[in-house]
Each structure stands twice: as C-alpha cells, then as structure tokens.
C-alpha atoms as a PDB file:
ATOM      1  CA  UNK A   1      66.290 -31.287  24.763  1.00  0.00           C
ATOM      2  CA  UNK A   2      69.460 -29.385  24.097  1.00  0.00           C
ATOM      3  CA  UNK A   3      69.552 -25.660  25.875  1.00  0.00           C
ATOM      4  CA  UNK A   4      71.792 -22.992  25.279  1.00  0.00           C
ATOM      5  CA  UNK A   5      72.326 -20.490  28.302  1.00  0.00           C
ATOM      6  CA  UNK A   6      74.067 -17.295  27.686  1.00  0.00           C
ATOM      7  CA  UNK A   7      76.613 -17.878  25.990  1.00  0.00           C
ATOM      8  CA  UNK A   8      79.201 -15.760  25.186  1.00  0.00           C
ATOM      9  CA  UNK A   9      82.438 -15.893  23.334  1.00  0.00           C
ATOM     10  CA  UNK A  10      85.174 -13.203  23.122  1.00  0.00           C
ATOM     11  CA  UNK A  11      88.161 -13.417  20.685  1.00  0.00           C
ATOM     12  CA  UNK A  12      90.522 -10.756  22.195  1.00  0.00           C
ATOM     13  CA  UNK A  13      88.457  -7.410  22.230  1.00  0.00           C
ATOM     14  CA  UNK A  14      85.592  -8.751  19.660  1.00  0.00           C
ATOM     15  CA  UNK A  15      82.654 -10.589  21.521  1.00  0.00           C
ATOM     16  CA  UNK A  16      81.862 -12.944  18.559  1.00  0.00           C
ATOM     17  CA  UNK A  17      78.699 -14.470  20.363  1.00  0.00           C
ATOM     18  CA  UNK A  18      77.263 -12.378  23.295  1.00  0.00           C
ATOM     19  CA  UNK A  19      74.462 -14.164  25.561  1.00  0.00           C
ATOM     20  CA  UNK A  20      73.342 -16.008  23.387  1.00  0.00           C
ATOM     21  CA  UNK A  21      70.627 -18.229  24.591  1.00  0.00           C
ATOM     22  CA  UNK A  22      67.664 -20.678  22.546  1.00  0.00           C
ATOM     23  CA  UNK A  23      66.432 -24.233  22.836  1.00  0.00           C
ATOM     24  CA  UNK A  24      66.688 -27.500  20.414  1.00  0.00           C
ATOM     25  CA  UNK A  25      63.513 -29.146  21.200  1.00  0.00           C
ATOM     26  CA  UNK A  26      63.105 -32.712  20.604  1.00  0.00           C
ATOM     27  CA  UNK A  27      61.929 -33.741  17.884  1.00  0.00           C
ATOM     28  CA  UNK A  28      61.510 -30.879  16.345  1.00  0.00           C
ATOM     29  CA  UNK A  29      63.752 -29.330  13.308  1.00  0.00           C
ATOM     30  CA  UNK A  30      64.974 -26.330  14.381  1.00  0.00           C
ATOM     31  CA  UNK A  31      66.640 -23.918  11.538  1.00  0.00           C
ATOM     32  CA  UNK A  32      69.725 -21.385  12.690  1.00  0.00           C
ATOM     33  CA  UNK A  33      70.197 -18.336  10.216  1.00  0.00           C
ATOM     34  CA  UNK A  34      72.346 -15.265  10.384  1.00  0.00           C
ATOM     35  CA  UNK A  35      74.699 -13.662   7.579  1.00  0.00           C
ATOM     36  CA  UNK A  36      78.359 -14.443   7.928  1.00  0.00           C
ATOM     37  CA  UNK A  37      80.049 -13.515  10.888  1.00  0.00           C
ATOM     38  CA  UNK A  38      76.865 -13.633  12.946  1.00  0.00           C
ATOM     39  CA  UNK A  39      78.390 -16.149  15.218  1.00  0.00           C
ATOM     40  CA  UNK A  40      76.682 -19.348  14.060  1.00  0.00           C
ATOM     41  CA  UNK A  41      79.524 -21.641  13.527  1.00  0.00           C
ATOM     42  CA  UNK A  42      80.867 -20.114  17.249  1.00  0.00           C
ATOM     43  CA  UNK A  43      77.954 -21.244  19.007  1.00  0.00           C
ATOM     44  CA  UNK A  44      78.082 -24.939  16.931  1.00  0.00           C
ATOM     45  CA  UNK A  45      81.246 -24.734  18.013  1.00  0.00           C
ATOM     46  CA  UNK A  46      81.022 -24.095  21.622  1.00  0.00           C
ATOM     47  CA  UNK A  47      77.587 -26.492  21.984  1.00  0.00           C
ATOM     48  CA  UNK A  48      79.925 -29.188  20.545  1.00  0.00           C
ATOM     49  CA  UNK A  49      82.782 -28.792  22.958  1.00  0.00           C
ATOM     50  CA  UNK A  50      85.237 -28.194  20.270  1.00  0.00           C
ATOM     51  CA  UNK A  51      85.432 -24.283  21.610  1.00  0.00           C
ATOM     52  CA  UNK A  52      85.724 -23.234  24.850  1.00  0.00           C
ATOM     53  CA  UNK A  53      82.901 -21.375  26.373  1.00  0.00           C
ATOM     54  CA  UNK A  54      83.941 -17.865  28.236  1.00  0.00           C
ATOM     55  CA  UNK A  55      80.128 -17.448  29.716  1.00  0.00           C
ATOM     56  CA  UNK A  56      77.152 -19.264  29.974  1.00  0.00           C
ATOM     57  CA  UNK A  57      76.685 -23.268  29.470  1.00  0.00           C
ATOM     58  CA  UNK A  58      75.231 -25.926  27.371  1.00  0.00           C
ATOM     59  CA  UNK A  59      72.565 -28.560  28.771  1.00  0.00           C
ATOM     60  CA  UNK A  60      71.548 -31.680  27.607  1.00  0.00           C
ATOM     61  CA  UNK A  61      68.258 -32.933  29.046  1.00  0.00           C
ATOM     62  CA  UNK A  62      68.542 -30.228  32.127  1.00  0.00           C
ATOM     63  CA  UNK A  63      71.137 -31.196  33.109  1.00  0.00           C
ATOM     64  CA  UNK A  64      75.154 -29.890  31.981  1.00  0.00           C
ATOM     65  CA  UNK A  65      76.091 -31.462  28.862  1.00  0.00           C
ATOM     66  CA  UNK A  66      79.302 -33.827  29.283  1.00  0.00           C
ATOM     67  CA  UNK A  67      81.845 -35.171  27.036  1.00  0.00           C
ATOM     68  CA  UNK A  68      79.790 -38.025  26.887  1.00  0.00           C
ATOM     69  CA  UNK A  69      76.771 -36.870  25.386  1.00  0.00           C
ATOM     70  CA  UNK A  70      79.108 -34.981  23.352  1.00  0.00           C
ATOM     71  CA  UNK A  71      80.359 -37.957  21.500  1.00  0.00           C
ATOM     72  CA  UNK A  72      76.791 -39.138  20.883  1.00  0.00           C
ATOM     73  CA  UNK A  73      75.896 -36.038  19.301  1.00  0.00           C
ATOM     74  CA  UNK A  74      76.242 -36.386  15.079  1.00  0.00           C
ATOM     75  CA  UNK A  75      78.251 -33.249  14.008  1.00  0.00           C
ATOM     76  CA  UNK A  76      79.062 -31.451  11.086  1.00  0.00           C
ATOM     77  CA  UNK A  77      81.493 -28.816  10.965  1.00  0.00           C
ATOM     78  CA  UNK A  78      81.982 -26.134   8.723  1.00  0.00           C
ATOM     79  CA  UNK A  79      85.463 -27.091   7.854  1.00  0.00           C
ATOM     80  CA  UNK A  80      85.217 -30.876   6.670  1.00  0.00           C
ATOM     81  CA  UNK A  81      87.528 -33.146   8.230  1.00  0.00           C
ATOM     82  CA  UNK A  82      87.451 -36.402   6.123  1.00  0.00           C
ATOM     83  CA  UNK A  83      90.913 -38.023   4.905  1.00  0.00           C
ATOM     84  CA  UNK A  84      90.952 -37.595   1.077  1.00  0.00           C
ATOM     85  CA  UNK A  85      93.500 -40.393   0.263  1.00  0.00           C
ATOM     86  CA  UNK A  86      91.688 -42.829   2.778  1.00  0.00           C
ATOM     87  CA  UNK A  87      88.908 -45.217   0.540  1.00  0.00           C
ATOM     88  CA  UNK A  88      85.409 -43.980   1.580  1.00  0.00           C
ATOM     89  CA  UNK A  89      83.879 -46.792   2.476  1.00  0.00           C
ATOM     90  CA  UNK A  90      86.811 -48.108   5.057  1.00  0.00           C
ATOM     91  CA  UNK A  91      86.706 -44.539   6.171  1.00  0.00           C
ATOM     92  CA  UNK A  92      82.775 -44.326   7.409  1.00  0.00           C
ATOM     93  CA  UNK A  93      83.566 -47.984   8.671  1.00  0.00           C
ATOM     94  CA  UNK A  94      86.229 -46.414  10.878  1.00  0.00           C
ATOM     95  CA  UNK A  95      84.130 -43.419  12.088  1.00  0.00           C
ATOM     96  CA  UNK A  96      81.503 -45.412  12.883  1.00  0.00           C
ATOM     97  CA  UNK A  97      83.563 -47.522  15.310  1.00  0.00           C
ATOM     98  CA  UNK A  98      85.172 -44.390  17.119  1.00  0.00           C
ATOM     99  CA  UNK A  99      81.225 -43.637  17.721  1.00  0.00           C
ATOM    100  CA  UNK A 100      81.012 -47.184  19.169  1.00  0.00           C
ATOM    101  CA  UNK A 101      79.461 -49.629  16.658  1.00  0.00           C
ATOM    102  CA  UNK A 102      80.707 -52.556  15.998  1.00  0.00           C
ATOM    103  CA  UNK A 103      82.251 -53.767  12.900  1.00  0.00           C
ATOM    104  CA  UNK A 104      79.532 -55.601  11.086  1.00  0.00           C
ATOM    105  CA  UNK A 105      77.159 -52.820  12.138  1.00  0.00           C
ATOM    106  CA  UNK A 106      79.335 -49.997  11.036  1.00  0.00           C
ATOM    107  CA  UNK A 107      79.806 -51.786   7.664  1.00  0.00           C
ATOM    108  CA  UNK A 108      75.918 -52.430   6.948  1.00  0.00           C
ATOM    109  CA  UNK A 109      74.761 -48.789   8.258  1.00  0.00           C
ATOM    110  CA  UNK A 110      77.598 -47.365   6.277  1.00  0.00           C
ATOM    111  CA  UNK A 111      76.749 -49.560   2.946  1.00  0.00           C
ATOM    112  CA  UNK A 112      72.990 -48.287   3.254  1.00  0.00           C
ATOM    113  CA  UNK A 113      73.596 -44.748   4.136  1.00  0.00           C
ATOM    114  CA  UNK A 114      75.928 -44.568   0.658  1.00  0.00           C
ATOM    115  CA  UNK A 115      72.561 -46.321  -1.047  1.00  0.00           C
ATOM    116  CA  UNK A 116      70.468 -43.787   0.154  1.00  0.00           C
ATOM    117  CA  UNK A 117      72.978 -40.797  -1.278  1.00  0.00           C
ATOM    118  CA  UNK A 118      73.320 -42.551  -4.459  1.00  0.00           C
ATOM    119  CA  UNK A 119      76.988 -43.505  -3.711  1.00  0.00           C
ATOM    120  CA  UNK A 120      77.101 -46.956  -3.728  1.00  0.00           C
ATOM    121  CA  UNK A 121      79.258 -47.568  -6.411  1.00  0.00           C
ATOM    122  CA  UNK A 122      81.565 -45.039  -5.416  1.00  0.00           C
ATOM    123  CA  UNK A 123      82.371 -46.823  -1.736  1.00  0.00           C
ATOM    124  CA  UNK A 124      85.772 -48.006  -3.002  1.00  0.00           C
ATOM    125  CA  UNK A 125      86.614 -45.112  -4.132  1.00  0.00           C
ATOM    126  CA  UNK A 126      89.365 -42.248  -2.032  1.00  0.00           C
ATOM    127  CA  UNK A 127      87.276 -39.566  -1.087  1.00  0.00           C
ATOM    128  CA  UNK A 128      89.903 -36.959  -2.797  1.00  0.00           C
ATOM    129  CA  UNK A 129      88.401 -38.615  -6.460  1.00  0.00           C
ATOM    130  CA  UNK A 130      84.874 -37.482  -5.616  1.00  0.00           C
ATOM    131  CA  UNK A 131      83.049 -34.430  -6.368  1.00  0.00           C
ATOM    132  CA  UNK A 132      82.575 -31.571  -3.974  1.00  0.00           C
ATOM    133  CA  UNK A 133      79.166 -32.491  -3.573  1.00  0.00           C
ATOM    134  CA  UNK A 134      79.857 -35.976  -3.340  1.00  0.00           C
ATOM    135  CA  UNK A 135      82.146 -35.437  -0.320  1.00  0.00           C
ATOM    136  CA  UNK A 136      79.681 -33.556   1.097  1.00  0.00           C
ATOM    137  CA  UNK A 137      77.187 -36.546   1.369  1.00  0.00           C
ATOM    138  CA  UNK A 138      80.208 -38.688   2.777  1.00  0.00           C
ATOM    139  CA  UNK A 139      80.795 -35.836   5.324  1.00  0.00           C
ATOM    140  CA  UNK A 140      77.445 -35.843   6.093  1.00  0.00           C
ATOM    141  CA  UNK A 141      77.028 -39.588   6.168  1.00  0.00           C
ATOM    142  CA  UNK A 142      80.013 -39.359   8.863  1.00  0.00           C
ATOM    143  CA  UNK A 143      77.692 -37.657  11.750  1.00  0.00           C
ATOM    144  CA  UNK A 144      74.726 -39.986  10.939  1.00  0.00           C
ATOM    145  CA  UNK A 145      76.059 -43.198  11.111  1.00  0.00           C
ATOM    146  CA  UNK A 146      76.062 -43.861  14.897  1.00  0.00           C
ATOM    147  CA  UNK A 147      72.182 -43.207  15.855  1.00  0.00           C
ATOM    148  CA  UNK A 148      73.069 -40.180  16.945  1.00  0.00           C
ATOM    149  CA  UNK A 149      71.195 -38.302  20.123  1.00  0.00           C
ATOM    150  CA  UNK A 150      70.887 -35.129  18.779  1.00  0.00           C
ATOM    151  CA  UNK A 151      72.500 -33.321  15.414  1.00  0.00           C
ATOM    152  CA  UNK A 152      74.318 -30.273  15.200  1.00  0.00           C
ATOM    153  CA  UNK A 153      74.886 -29.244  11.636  1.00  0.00           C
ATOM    154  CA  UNK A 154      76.558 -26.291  10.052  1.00  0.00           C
ATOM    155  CA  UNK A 155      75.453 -26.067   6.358  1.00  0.00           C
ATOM    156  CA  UNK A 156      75.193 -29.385   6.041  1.00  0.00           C
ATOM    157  CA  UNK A 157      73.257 -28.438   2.782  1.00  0.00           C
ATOM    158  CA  UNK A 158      75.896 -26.657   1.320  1.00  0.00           C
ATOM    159  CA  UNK A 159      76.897 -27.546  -2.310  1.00  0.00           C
ATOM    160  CA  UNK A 160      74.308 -30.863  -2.489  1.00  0.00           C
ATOM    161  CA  UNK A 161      72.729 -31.171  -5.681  1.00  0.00           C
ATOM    162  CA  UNK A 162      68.872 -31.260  -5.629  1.00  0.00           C
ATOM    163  CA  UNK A 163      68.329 -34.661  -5.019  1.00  0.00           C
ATOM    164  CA  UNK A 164      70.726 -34.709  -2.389  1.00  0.00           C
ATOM    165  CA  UNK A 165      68.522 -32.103  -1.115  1.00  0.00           C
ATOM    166  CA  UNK A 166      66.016 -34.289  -0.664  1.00  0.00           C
ATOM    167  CA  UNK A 167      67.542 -37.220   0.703  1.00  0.00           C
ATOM    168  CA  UNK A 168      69.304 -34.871   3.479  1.00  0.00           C
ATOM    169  CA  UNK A 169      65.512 -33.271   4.146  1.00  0.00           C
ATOM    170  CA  UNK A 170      64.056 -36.582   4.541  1.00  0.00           C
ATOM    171  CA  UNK A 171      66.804 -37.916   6.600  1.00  0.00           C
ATOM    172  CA  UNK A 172      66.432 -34.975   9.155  1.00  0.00           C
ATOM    173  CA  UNK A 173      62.714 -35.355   8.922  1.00  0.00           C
ATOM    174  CA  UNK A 174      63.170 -39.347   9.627  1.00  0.00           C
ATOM    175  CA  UNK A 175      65.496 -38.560  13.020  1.00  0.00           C
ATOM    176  CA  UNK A 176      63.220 -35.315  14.551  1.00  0.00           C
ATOM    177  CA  UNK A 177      60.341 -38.146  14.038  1.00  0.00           C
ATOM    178  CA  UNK A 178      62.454 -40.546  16.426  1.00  0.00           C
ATOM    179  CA  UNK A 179      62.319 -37.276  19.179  1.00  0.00           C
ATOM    180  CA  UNK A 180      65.919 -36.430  17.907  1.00  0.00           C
ATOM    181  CA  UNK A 181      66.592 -32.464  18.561  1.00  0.00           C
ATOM    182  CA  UNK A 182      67.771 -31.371  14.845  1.00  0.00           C
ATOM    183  CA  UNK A 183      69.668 -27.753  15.073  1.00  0.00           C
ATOM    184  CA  UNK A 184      71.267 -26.947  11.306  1.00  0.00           C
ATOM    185  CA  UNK A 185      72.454 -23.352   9.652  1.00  0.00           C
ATOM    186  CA  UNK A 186      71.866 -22.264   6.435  1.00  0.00           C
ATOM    187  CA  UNK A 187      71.458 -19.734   4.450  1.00  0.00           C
ATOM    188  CA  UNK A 188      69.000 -21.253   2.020  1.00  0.00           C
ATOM    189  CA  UNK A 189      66.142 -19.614   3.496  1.00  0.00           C
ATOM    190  CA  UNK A 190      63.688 -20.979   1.310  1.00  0.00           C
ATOM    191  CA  UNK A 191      64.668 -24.298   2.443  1.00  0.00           C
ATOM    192  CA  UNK A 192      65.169 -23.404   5.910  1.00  0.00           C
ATOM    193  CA  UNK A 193      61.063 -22.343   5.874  1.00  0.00           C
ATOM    194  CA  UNK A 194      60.224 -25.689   4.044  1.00  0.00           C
ATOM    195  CA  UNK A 195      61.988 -27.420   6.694  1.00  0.00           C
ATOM    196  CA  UNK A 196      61.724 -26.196  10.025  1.00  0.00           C
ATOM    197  CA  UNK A 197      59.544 -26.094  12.464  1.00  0.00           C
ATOM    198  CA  UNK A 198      61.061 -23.267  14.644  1.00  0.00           C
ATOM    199  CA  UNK A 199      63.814 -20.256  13.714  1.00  0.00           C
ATOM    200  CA  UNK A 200      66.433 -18.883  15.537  1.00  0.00           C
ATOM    201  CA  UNK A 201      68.087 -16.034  13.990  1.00  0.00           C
ATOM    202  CA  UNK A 202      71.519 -14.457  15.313  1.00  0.00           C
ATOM    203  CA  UNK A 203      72.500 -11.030  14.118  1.00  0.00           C
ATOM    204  CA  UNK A 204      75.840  -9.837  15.343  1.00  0.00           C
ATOM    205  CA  UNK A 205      76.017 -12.494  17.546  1.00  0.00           C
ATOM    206  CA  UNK A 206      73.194 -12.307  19.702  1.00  0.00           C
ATOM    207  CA  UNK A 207      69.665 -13.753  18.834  1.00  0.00           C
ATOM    208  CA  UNK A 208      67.324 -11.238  17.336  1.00  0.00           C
ATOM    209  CA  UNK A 209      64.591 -13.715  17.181  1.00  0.00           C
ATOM    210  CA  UNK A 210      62.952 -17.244  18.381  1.00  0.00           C
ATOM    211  CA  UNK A 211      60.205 -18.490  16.584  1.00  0.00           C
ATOM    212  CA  UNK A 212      58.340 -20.325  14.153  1.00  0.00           C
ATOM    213  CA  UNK A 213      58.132 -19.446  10.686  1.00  0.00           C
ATOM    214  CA  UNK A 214      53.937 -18.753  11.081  1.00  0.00           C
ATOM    215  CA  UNK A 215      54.896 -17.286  14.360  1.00  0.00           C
ATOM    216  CA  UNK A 216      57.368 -14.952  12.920  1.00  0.00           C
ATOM    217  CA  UNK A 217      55.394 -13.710  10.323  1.00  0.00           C
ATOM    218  CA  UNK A 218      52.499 -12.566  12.495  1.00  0.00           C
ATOM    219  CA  UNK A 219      54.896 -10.315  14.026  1.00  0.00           C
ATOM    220  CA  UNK A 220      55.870  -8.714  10.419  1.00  0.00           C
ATOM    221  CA  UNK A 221      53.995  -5.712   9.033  1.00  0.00           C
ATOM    222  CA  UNK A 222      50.969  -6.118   7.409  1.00  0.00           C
ATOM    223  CA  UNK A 223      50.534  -5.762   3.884  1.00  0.00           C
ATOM    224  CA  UNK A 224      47.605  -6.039   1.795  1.00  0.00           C
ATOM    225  CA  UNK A 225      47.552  -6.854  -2.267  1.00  0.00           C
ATOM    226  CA  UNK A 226      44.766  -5.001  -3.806  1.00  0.00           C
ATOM    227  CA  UNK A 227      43.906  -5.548  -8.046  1.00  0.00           C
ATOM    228  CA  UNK A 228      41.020  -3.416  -9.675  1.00  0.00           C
ATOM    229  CA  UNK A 229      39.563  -2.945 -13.438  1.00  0.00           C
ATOM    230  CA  UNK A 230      41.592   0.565 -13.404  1.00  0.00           C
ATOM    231  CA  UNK A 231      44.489   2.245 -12.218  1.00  0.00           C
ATOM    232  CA  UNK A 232      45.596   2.007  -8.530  1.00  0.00           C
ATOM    233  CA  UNK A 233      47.776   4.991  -8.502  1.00  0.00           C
ATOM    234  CA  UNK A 234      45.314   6.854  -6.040  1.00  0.00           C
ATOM    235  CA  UNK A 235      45.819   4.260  -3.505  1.00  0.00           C
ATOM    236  CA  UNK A 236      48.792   6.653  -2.530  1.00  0.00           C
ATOM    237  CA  UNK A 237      46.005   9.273  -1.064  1.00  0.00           C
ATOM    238  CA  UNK A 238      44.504   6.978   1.478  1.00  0.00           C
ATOM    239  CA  UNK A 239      46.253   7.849   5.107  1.00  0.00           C
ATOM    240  CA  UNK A 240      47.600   5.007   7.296  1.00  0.00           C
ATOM    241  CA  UNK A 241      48.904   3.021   4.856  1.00  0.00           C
ATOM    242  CA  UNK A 242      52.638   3.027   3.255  1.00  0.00           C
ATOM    243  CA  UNK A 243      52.442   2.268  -0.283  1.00  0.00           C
ATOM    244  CA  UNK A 244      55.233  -0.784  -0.853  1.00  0.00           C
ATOM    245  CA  UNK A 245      54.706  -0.850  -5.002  1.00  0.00           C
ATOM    246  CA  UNK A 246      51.740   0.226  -7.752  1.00  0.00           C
ATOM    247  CA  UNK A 247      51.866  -0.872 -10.849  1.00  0.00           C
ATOM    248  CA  UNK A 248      49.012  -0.580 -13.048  1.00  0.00           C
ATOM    249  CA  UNK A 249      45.411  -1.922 -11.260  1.00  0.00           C
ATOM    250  CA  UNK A 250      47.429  -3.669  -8.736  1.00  0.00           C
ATOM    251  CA  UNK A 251      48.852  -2.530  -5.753  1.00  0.00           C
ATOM    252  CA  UNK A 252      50.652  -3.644  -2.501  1.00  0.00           C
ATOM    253  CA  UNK A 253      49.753  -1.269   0.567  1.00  0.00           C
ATOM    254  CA  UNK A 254      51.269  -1.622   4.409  1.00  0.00           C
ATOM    255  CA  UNK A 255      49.386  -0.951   7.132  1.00  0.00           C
ATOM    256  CA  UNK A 256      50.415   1.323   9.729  1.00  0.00           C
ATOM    257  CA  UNK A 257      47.444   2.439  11.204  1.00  0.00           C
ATOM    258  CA  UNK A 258      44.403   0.785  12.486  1.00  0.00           C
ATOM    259  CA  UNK A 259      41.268   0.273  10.404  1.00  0.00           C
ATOM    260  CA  UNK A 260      43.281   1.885   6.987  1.00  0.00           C
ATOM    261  CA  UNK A 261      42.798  -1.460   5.385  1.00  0.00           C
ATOM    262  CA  UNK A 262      38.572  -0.764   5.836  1.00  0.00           C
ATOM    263  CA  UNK A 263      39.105   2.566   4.467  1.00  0.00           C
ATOM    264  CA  UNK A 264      40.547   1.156   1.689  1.00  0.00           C
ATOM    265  CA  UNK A 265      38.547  -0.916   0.607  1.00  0.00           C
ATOM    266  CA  UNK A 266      35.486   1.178   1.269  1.00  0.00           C
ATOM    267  CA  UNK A 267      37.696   3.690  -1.604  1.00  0.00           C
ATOM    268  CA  UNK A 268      37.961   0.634  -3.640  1.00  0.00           C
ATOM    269  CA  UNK A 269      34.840   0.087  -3.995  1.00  0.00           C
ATOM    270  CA  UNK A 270      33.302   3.058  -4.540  1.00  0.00           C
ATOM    271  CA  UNK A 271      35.367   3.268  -7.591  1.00  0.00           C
ATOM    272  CA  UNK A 272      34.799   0.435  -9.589  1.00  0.00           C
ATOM    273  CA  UNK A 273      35.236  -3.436  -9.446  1.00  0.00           C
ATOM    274  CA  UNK A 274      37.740  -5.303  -7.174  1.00  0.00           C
ATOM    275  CA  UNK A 275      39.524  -8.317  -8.492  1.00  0.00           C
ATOM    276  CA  UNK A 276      41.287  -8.926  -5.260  1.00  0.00           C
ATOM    277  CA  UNK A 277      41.773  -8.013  -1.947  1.00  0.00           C
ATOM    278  CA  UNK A 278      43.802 -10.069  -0.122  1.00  0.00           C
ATOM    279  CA  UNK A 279      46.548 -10.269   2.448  1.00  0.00           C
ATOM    280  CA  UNK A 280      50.349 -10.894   1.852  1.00  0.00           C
ATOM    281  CA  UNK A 281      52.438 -12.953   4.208  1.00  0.00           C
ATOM    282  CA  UNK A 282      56.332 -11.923   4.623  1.00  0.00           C
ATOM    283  CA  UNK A 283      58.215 -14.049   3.075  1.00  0.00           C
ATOM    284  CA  UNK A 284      61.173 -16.135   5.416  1.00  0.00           C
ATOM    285  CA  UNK A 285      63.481 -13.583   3.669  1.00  0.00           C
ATOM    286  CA  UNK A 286      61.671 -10.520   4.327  1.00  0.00           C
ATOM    287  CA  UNK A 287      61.418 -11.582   8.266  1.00  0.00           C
ATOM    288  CA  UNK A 288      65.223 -12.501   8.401  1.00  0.00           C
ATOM    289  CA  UNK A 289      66.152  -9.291   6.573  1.00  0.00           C
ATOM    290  CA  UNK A 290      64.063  -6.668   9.347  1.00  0.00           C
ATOM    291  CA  UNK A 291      65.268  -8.645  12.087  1.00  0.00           C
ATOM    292  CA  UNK A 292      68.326  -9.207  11.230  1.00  0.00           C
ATOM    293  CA  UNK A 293      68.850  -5.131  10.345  1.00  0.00           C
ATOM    294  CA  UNK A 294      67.835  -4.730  14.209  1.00  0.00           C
END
C-alpha cells in the first residue's frame, strides 16, 4: 500500500499542496480529481521523488518509501519525456533496461505492449512521426513495461482515442487484479466513476474528500424525480423540499427536511395518477462540483 502523510508543498509564499494526506490501496484503482491548479501533479510529483517534499512523507508498505521502490514504481508525468528522433521500438527497449530487464525480455514485453495499443507496425518508426495520441500510448507503454509495483499516473488518458481508452482501462484493471496500488488523475469524470473503485478529490490543494463513488454519493443531497398525468408546478408549495427543476408533469425535488418526501407523495396522490416516484443519485460530476466549491 502506498500512504501519503501530510504533505505539504510551498512555492515561495503559495502553499501549492497543504497536508495533504490519502491512501493507494492495493489492488484497488484509485481515481485523483481536482480542477487545474489543485495540486495534483505536485503531489505525483512529490510521491515520485521527482519534487522535494517541505512536510509530511510518503510510505510504501509502512514503511518510508526509498529510491528504490521509487524506481519500481511505473510513472507517468504530465510533461512527456520520450526522445522524438529516437525509433520507438529501440526506445521502450532502452527504458525497459534502465528499469532492469534484460534485453530479450525488454524486447518481447515491449513488442506485445505495442500489439496491445495497436502500434505494431509503427515500432520502427521515430516517435516525433506519430500522432499525439499515438505518443501517448508509447508514453504510457514506457511506465508499464517493467512489472511495475505500483503506478502513478497523471492523465495518462489524456488525448487517447476511444479504443485506446479501453485498452488503457483494461490494462489498469489487469495490474489492480495482480494487488498493484493504481493512483491516476483525470478529469474525465465519467471515466474516472466507470473506473475506480475509490476517489480522492483535492480542491486548492488539500483533500476535500476520500471515498468511493457509492460512498460519496450517499453523502450528496437527496433528490427525488417525481412524473404525474398533470402538471407538477404545485410541487413548489410542499415545505421541506427545494425544487431543483419542473417542467411539465415531471419534476425533480431536494430534500431538506425529514419526512417531506412522504408528504409528497401523500400530495401526489391525492391528485391524480403517479407515473414515477423515484430517487436520483448525484452524478460523479455533481459530487466533485459541491465538494470541490468547499
């Protein structure tokens, strides 16, 4: 398991990440949102050693996380640090052994990870004659290669084409199954929900909330959808409840007081037919916005 204690990051007078603290479990996938300038890419940063840490501390299996372990991680950084004249094939080959594989075994996991992202043909090629997208799947071929411990990845979803999508997702999926700890940012939210099984969301860099996505929801407000065979507008009379939208026979009410979704319905009743009367979970987007506002 990796574990992040406190930590805190200044950059002159601007604390960029302040006490931040949040566990990658293993074997679990766990998603890391936040608008920009939330300190995301800090923390990455800092977990990975590449930034120093002014408080706090990073531990890997409870105990402090070393160099070592470092170099085990797989990585992706925001900025991408491939060579663009260098042929992409020979260039995974040569990552791979900096990570410690052997030759043959850097060529073969290197020659099946470009399978699996559909870039087989395009091994020979310099990385600088590829697509954006297509160096992103090299990039993120680069922190896989090695069997890595644990993966730290910031947007490693960023500018992939749909089936990339899915060959990253079930590539994650494949090393959290192995008891790999999976932490990756994004602001894909929909994905992020699809994905994960835990949140951690970082507003003005300190966490605002730790959670996962069913979790987080139950702590959202409560909101009802209501349809009838006439118009809803009187739904705006019944206390404890903050109307969200009406339109026509259907309506979508809040709760704010106990035992106003009863009365409600009781109303609803007495007035005619109800189609439906059901509750609405937030949305991942809805639940990152109200937190995130705090």
């Amino acid at each position: 398991m990796l574990e992040i204690e406190g930590l805190t990051r200044r950059f002159g007078d601007v604390t960029a990440v302040d006490d931040v603290s949040f566990d990658v479990r293993d074997g679990i996938l766990t998603g890391f949102v936040g608008g920009n300038g939330a300190g995301k890419t800090t923390t990455m940063r800092m977990v990975m050693g590449v930034l120093g840490i002014d408080a706090g501390r990073v531990l890997w299996q409870g105990r402090p996380v070393t160099a070592a372990d470092q170099r085990r991680f797989g990585y992706m950084p925001e900025e991408r640090g491939l060579y663009p004249k260098q042929r992409v094939l020979d260039q995974l080959v040569y990552l791979a052994r900096l990570k410690g594989l052997p030759d043959a075994a850097a060529r073969r996991t290197a020659q099946e990870h470009l399978e699996r992202f559909g870039l087989a043909e395009r091994a020979e090629d310099r990385l600088q004659a590829l697509s954006l997208g297509n160096q992103q799947r090299v990039q993120i071929i680069a922190a896989l290669l090695h069997g890595p411990t644990a993966l730290v990845l910031d947007e490693p979803f960023s500018g992939l084409d749909p089936s990339a999508v899915d060959a990253m997702a079930d590539i994650l999926r494949e090393h959290a199954s192995t008891g790999v700890p999976v932490l990756f940012s994004s602001h894909q939210l929909d994905l992020v929900e699809r994905l994960c099984d835990r949140l951690v969301i970082l507003g003005h860099g300190r966490v605002v909330a730790v959670g996962g996505v069913d979790e987080l929801r139950a702590q959202g407000p409560v909101r009802y959808r209501l349809a009838l065979d006439r118009d809803a507008g009187w739904v705006r009379e019944v206390r404890g409840l903050h109307v969200v939208d009406v339109e026509g026979p259907v309506a979508l009410v809040e709760v704010v007081e106990d035992g106003a979704e009863q009365a409600l319905l009781r109303e609803a009743a007495g007035r005619g037919a109800v189609r439906e009367f059901t509750p609405v979970r937030p949305a991942l987007a809805d639940i990152y916005r109200e937190v995130a506002a705090r």
